[in-house]
Each structure stands twice: as structure tokens, then as C-alpha cells.
Protein backbone atom coordinates (compact mmCIF):
# COMPACT_ATOMS: atom_id res chain seq x y z
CA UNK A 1 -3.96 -4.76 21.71
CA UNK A 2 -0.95 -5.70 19.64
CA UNK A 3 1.16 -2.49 19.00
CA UNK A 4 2.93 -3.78 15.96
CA UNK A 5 2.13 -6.29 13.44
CA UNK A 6 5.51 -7.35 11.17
CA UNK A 7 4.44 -9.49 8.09
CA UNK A 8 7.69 -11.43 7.00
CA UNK A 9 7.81 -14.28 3.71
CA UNK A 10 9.77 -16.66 3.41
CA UNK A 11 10.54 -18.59 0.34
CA UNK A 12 13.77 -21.43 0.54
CA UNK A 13 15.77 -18.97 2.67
CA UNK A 14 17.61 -21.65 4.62
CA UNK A 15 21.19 -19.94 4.48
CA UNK A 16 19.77 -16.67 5.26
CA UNK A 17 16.62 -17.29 7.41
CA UNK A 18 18.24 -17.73 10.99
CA UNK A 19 19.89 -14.22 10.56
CA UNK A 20 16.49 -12.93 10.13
CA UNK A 21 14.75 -14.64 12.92
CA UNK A 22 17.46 -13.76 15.02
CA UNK A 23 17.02 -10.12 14.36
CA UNK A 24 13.36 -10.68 14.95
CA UNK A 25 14.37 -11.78 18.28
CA UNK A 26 16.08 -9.05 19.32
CA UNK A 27 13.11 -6.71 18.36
CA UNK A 28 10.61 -9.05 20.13
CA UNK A 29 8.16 -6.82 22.68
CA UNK A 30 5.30 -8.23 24.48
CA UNK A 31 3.05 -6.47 22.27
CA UNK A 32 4.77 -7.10 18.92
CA UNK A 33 3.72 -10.18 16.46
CA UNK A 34 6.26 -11.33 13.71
CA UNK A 35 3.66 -13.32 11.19
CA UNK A 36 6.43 -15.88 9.80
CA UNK A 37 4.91 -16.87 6.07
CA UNK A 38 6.26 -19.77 4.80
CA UNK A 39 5.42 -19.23 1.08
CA UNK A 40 5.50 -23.35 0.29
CA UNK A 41 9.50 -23.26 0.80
CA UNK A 42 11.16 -26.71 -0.32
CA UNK A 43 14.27 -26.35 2.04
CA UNK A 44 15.25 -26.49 5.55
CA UNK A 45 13.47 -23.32 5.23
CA UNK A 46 9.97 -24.51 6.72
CA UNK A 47 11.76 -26.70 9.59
CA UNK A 48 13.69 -23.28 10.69
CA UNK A 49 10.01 -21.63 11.23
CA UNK A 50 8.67 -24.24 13.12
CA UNK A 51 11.52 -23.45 16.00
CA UNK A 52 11.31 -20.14 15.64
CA UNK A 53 7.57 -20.13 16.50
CA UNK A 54 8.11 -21.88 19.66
CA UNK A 55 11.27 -19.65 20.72
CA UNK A 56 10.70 -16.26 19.96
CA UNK A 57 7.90 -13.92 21.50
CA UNK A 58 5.08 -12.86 19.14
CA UNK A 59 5.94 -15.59 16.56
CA UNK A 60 3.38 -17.05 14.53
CA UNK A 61 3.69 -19.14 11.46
CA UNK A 62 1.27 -19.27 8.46
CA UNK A 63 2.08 -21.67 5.48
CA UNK A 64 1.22 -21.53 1.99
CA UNK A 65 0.35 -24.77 0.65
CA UNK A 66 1.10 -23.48 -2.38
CA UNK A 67 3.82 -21.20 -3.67
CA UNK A 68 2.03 -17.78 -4.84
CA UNK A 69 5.01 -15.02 -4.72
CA UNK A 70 5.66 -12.74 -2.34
CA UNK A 71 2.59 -9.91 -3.01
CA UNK A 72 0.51 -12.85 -2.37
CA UNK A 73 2.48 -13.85 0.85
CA UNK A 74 2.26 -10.16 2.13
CA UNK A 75 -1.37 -9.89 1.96
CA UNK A 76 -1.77 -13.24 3.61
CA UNK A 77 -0.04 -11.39 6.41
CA UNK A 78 -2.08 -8.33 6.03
CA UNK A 79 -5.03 -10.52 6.29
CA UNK A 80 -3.87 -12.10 9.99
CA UNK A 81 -2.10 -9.14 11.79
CA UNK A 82 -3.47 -7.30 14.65
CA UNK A 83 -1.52 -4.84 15.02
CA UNK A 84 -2.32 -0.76 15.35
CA UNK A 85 0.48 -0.57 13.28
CA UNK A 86 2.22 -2.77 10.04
CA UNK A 87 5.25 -3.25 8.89
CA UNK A 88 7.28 -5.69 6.33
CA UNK A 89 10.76 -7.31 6.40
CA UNK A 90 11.65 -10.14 3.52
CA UNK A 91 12.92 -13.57 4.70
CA UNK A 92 17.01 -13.03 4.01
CA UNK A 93 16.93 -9.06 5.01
CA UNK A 94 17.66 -8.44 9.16
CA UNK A 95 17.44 -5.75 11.62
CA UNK A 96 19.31 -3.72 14.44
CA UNK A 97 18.64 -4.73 17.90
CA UNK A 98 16.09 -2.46 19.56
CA UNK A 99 15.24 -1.34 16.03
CA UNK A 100 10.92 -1.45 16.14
CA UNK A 101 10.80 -0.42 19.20
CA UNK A 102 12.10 3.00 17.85
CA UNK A 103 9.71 2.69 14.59
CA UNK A 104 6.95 2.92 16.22
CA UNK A 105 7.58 5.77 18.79
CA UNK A 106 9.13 7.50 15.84
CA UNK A 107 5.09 6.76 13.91
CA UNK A 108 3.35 7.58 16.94
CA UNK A 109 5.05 11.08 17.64
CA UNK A 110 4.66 12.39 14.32
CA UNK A 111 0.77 10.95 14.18
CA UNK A 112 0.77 10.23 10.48
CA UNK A 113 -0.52 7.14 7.99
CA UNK A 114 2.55 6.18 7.20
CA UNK A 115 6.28 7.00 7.65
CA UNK A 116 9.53 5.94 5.33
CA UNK A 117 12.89 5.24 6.57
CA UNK A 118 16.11 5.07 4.61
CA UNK A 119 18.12 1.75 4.83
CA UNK A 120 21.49 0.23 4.69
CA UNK A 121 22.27 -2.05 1.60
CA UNK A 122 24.37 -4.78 1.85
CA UNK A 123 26.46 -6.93 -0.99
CA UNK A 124 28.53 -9.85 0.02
CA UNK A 125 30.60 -7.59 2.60
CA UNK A 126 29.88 -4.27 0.82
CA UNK A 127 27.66 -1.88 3.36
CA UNK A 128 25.71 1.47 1.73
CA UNK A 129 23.32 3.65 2.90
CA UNK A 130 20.64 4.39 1.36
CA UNK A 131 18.04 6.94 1.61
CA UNK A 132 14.81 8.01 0.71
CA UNK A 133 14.67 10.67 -1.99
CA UNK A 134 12.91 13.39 0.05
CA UNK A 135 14.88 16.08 1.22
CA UNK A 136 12.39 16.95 4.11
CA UNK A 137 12.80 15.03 7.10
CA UNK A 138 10.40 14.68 10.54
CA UNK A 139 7.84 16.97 9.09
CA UNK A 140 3.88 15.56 8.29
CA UNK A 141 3.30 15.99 4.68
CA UNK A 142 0.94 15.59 2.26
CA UNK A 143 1.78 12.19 0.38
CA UNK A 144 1.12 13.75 -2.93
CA UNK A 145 3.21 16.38 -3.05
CA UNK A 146 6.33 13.79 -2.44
CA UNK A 147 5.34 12.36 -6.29
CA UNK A 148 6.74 14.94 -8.11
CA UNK A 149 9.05 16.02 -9.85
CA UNK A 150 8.76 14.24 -13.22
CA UNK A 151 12.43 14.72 -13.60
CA UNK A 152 13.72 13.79 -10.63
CA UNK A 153 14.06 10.40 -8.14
CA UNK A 154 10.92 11.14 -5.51
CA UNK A 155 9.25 8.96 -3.12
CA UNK A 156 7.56 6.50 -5.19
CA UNK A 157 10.82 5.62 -7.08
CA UNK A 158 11.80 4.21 -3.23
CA UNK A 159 9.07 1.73 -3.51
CA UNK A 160 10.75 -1.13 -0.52
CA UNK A 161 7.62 -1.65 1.76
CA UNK A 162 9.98 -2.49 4.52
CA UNK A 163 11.76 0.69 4.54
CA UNK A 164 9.01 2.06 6.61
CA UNK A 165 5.78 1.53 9.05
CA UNK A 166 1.81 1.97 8.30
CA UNK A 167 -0.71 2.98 10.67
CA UNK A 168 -3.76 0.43 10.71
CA UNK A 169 -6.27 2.71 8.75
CA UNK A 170 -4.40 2.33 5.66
CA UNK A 171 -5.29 -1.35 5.48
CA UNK A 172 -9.15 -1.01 6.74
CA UNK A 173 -9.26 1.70 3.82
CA UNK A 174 -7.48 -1.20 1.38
CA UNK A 175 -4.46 0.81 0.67
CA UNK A 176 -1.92 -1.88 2.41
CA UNK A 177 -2.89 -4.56 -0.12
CA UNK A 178 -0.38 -6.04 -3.20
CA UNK A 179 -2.24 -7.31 -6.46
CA UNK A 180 -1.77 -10.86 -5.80
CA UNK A 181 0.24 -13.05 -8.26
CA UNK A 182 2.64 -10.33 -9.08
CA UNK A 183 6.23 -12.04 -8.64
CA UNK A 184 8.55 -8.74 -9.60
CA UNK A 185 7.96 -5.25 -9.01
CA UNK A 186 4.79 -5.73 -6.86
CA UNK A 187 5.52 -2.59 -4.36
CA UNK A 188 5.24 -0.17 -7.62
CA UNK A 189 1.28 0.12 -7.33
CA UNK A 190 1.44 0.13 -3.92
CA UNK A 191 3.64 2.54 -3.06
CA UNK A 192 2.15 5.07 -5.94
CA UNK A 193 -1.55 4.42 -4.39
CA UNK A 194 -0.10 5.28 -0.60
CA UNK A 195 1.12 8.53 -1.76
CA UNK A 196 -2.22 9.45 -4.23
CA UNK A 197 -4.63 8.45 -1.44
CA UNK A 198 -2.86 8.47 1.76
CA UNK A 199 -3.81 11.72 3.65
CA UNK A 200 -0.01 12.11 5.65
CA UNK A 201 3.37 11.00 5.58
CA UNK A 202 6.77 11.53 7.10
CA UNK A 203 10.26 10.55 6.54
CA UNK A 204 12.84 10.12 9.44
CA UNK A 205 16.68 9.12 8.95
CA UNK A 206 16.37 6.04 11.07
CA UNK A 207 18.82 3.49 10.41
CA UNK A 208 17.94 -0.61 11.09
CA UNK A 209 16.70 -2.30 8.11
CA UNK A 210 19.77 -4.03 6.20
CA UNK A 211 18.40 -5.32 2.67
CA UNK A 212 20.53 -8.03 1.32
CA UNK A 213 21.32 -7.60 -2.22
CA UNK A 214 22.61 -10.31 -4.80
CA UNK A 215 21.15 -13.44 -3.36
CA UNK A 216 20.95 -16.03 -5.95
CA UNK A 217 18.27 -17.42 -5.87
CA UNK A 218 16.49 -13.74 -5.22
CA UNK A 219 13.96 -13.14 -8.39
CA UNK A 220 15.94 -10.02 -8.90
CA UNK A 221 18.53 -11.76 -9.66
CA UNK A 222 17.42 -14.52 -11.61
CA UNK A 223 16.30 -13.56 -15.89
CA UNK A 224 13.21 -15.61 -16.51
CA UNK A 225 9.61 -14.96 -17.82
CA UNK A 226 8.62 -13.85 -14.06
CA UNK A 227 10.61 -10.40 -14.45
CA UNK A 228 8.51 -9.54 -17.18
CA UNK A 229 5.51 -8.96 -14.34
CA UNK A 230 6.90 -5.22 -14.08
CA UNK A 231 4.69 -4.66 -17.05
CA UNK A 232 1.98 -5.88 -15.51
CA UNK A 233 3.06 -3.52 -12.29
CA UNK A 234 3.35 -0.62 -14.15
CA UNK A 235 0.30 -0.69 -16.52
CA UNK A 236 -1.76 -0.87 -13.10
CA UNK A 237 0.41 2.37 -12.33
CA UNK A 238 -1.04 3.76 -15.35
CA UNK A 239 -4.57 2.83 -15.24
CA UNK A 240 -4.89 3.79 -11.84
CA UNK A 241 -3.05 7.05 -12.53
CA UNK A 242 -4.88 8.43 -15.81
CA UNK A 243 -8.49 8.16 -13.48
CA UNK A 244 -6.98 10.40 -10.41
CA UNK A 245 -8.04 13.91 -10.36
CA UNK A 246 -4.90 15.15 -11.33
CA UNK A 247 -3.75 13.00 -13.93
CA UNK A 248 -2.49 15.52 -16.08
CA UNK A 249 0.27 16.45 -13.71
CA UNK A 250 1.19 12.95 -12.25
CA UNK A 251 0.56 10.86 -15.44
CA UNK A 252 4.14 12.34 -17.01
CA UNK A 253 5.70 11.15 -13.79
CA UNK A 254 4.07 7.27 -13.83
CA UNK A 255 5.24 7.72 -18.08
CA UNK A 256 8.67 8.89 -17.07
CA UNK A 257 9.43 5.79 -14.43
CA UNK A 258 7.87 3.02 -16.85
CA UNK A 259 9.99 4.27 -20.03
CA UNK A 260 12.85 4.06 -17.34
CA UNK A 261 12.47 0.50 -16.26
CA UNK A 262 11.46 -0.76 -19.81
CA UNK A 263 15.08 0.76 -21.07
CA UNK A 264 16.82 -0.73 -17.70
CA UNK A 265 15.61 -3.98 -18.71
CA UNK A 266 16.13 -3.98 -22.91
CA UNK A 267 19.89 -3.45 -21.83
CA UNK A 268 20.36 -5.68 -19.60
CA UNK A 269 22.14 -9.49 -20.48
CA UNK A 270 20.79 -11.41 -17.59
CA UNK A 271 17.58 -12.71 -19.67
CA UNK A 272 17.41 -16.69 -21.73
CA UNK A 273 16.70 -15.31 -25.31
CA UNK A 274 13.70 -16.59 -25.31
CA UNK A 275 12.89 -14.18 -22.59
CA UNK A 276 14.37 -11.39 -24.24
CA UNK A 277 12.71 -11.65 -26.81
CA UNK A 278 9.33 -11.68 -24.44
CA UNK A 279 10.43 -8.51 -23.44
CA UNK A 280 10.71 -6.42 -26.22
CA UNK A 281 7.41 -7.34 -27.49
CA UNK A 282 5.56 -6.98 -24.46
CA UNK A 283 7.57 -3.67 -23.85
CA UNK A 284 6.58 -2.52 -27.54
CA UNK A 285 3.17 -3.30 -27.24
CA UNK A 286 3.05 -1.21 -23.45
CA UNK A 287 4.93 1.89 -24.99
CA UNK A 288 1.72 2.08 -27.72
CA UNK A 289 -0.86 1.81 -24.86
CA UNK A 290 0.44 5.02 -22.92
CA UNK A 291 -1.05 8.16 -23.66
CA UNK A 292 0.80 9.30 -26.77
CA UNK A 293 1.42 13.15 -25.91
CA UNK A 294 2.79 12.60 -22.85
CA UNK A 295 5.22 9.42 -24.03
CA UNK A 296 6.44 12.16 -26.60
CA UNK A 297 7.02 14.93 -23.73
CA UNK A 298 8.99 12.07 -21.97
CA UNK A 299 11.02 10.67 -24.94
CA UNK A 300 11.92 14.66 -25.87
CA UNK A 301 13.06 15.19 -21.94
CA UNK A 302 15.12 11.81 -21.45
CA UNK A 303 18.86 11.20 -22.39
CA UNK A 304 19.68 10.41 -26.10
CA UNK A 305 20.74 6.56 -25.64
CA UNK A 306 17.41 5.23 -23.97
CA UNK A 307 15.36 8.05 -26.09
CA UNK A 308 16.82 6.27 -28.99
CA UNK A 309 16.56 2.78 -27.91
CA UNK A 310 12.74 3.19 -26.87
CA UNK A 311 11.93 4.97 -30.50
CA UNK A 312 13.50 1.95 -31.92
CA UNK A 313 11.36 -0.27 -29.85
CA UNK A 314 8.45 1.65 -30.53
CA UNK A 315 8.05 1.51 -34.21
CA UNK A 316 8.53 -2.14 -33.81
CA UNK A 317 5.88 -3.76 -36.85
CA UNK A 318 3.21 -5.77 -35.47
CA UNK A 319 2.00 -8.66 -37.02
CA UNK A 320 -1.40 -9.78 -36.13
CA UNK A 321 -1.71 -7.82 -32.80
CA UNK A 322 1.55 -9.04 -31.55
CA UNK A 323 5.39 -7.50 -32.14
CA UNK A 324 7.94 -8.75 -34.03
CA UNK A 325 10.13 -10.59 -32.63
């Protein structure tokens, strides 16, 4: 049986790719599989995979004939791996030597669902680490107590499925999934459905993902109408949310994050004004669908300046069903 399945998208990488399959190489085990999805790259990008498949061990490639984003290039992974266990690098990330081999026997000692991992960030020749925001470290835990508090960076605000590894049951139980088409923010469901309906979880300080930061042509980095799918992300955070058991205690948390990502994004420059303009009225129109005592618990707790600017936003007129603009 394959030990480890490692799902891996690739979208017109071709400065960045042979890093990454490199890496891949020096993680290869007879019983690992790298799934190599080509998301319908236009570059060298798809030429690069087709060596890589017949050089390194455990390397098979799956191509999109059409371009759907990388949820939907995930789950096409998902839906070929073998593996007891599942894990996620992107296309212009790479890893330590001798890095998976120490995933998995870190997964299999602690015998949990899934287990999180800090990381090392990396811009131009800038190196950070970065952990996960859970003081606890090598000890099984319920998922759902890592959610809370409302206040405070937890778990699910460290959504990077990479930064991690996922025991098989997960996906047979359909908690591995992405909602396909999402093209920004598409680990925000995800990672707040592993930790409502996973039963255990862990978190060790291993070190060997590094996560490349300021690529141009990343969609971070780039201010058009696809950013604006974090709305879409977090109103599935919601929905799902407000019909858990507990929704009373987790739903100020899901409010919290949203109002925090709708204010990162209103003050940020990097959008065309057309897009910016997208923005505020689809952000307007998702601060009147949350529940409205619990938007007003948030707006009293959070700092002045993005209380303010989300007020602002919120009384917004709209003019037949849509916002101003």
C-alpha cells in the first residue's frame, strides 16, 4: 500500500517548478506518490512535468485540460491518491531533504486524523519561521477546542493545507475536499470543517516546508475580481458554522475572522478600481447577511480604525438590492 500520497498543482511555475520537483526528489520513498497536477499551465511548466514523471520515484502526472484553480486541482489529487496518508505542497513552495519521511512517523506515533506543522516563509532572500498558533505541542487533542478564542489567532486562522499531514479517513468521511472553483482563500472552509468534525489533532514543531511568498504571478499577489472569492470562502464558513451544535460559541469566532479579512482587504491599494469598487459592495452586502448580534459583539470588541471603517461600510445605501458604489 502506498504510505503517503502528496497532491502538488502546478499552474505556469516554470522559474520555480524544478526547485520543487527537486525537493520532491529528495523525499522520494518507495512507498510515497507525488501526484504532479498540471492545472492547464501555458509555460515550460507542463514540459518540466513530463521529465519529472519519468525521473523521480512515485511521480505521476495528471493534466487539466482546462484551467480550474487550485481547490479544483487539489481535489483532482484527492480523487487519484492512494495513500494511508495525504498531504499538499503548491508548485513554487519546496522541502528539506528527508523531510516526509519524518511527517509521517511523526502522524503515525501520535495516531491522530490529522497533524499541523509550523513552516519557514521565505521572501526574495528573507527566511521566517512561522508557527502554528497553538501553544500545545505533541499532545492528541480535540480539534475543536483549538477554534477558540474569539479574540485571539487559533488554529483555523493557520489555514495552509501543506503545513501539515491527514490520515486517509478524513477524505473517505469527505472532510479533505475544497469547494471547487474557489481561486482565493479556498483552505478557509476546509480548515474550519477539519477542526468542527475531525475527532483528533496534534501539532509538532517540525521544520521542512518553505512557502515562497511574493511570486508575481501568485493570485495573492495579483488585485483582480478573483480575490473577491474570499467572500464566497467565508460565507460557506458561516453557513456551515451557524448549523453546528455549538454555534453560539464558535459563530463570534467565524464573525470575528471575516470582519478581519473584509477590513484587510478595503485598505489595501493593490485592487483596479473597478475591483475596488466590487469589493466594497460585495463586502457591504456580506456584513448585512451575518447574524446581527453577534456582528455588533464583534464591532464593540475590535480596534477603533477597522470598527470604524466596517460601520462606514455597513450603512452603505442600497439601491435595488445592490450597494452603492
Amino acid at each position: 500500500m502506498v504510505k503517503l500520497s502528496v497532491i502538488v498543482p502546478f499552474f505556469n511555475v516554470q522559474s520555480y517548478a524544478p526547485e520543487t520537483l527537486r525537493s520532491l526528489r529528495d523525499n522520494a520513498r518507495d512507498d510515497f506518490e507525488f501526484l504532479l497536477v498540471d492545472d492547464c499551465s501555458t509555460d515550460a511548466t507542463e514540459e518540466i512535468l513530463r521529465r519529472a514523471e519519468r525521473e523521480i520515484p512515485g511521480a505521476v502526472r495528471i493534466r487539466h485540460e482546462r484551467n480550474g484553480g487550485l481547490a479544483t486541482a487539489r481535489n483532482t489529487g484527492l480523487d487519484a491518491a492512494r495513500g494511508r496518508y495525504l498531504t499538499f505542497l503548491d508548485g513554487d513552495d519546496w522541502l528539506a531533504p528527508g523531510y516526509y519521511e519524518q511527517l509521517v512517523d511523526a502522524i503515525e506515533t501520535l495516531d491522530c486524523d490529522f497533524l499541523r506543522t509550523d513552516h519557514v516563509q521565505c521572501t526574495a532572500r528573507s527566511r521566517s519561521l512561522v508557527r502554528v498558533p497553538h501553544g500545545r505541542r505533541g499532545e492528541v487533542m480535540d480539534p475543536r477546542r483549538a477554534i477558540l478564542p474569539a479574540e485571539r489567532s487559533t488554529s483555523v486562522d493557520y489555514p495552509y493545507a501543506w503545513a501539515g499531514v491527514y490520515h486517509r479517513r478524513l477524505l473517505d468521511e469527505g472532510l479533505l475536499r475544497f469547494t471547487d472553483g474557489l481561486r482565493t482563500a479556498e483552505d478557509r472552509p476546509w480548515i474550519w470543517r477539519l477542526h468542527r468534525e475531525a475527532k483528533s489533532f496534534a501539532v509538532v514543531g517540525l521544520l521542512g516546508v518553505f512557502y515562497r511568498r511574493g511570486v508575481a504571478s501568485s493570485l495573492t499577489q495579483i488585485g483582480d475580481v478573483r480575490q473577491l472569492d474570499f467572500i464566497r470562502a467565508f460565507d460557506e464558513v458561516l453557513e456551515e458554522t451557524a448549523e453546528d451544535p455549538e454555534a453560539d460559541r464558535l459563530l463570534p469566532k467565524a464573525v470575528r475572522t471575516y470582519c478581519a479579512i473584509v477590513s484587510h482587504h478595503l485598505s489595501s491599494d493593490r485592487f483596479e478600481p473597478h475591483v475596488a469598487r466590487e469589493l466594497r459592495r460585495r463586502s457591504a452586502s456580506a456584513l448585512r447577511r451575518m447574524p446581527t448580534d453577534v456582528l455588533n459583539t464583534v464591532l464593540e470588541s475590535m480596534d477603533a480604525q477597522r470598527a470604524a471603517r466596517l460601520r462606514r461600510l455597513r450603512r452603505r445605501p442600497v439601491n435595488n438590492g445592490r450597494a452603492a458604489a
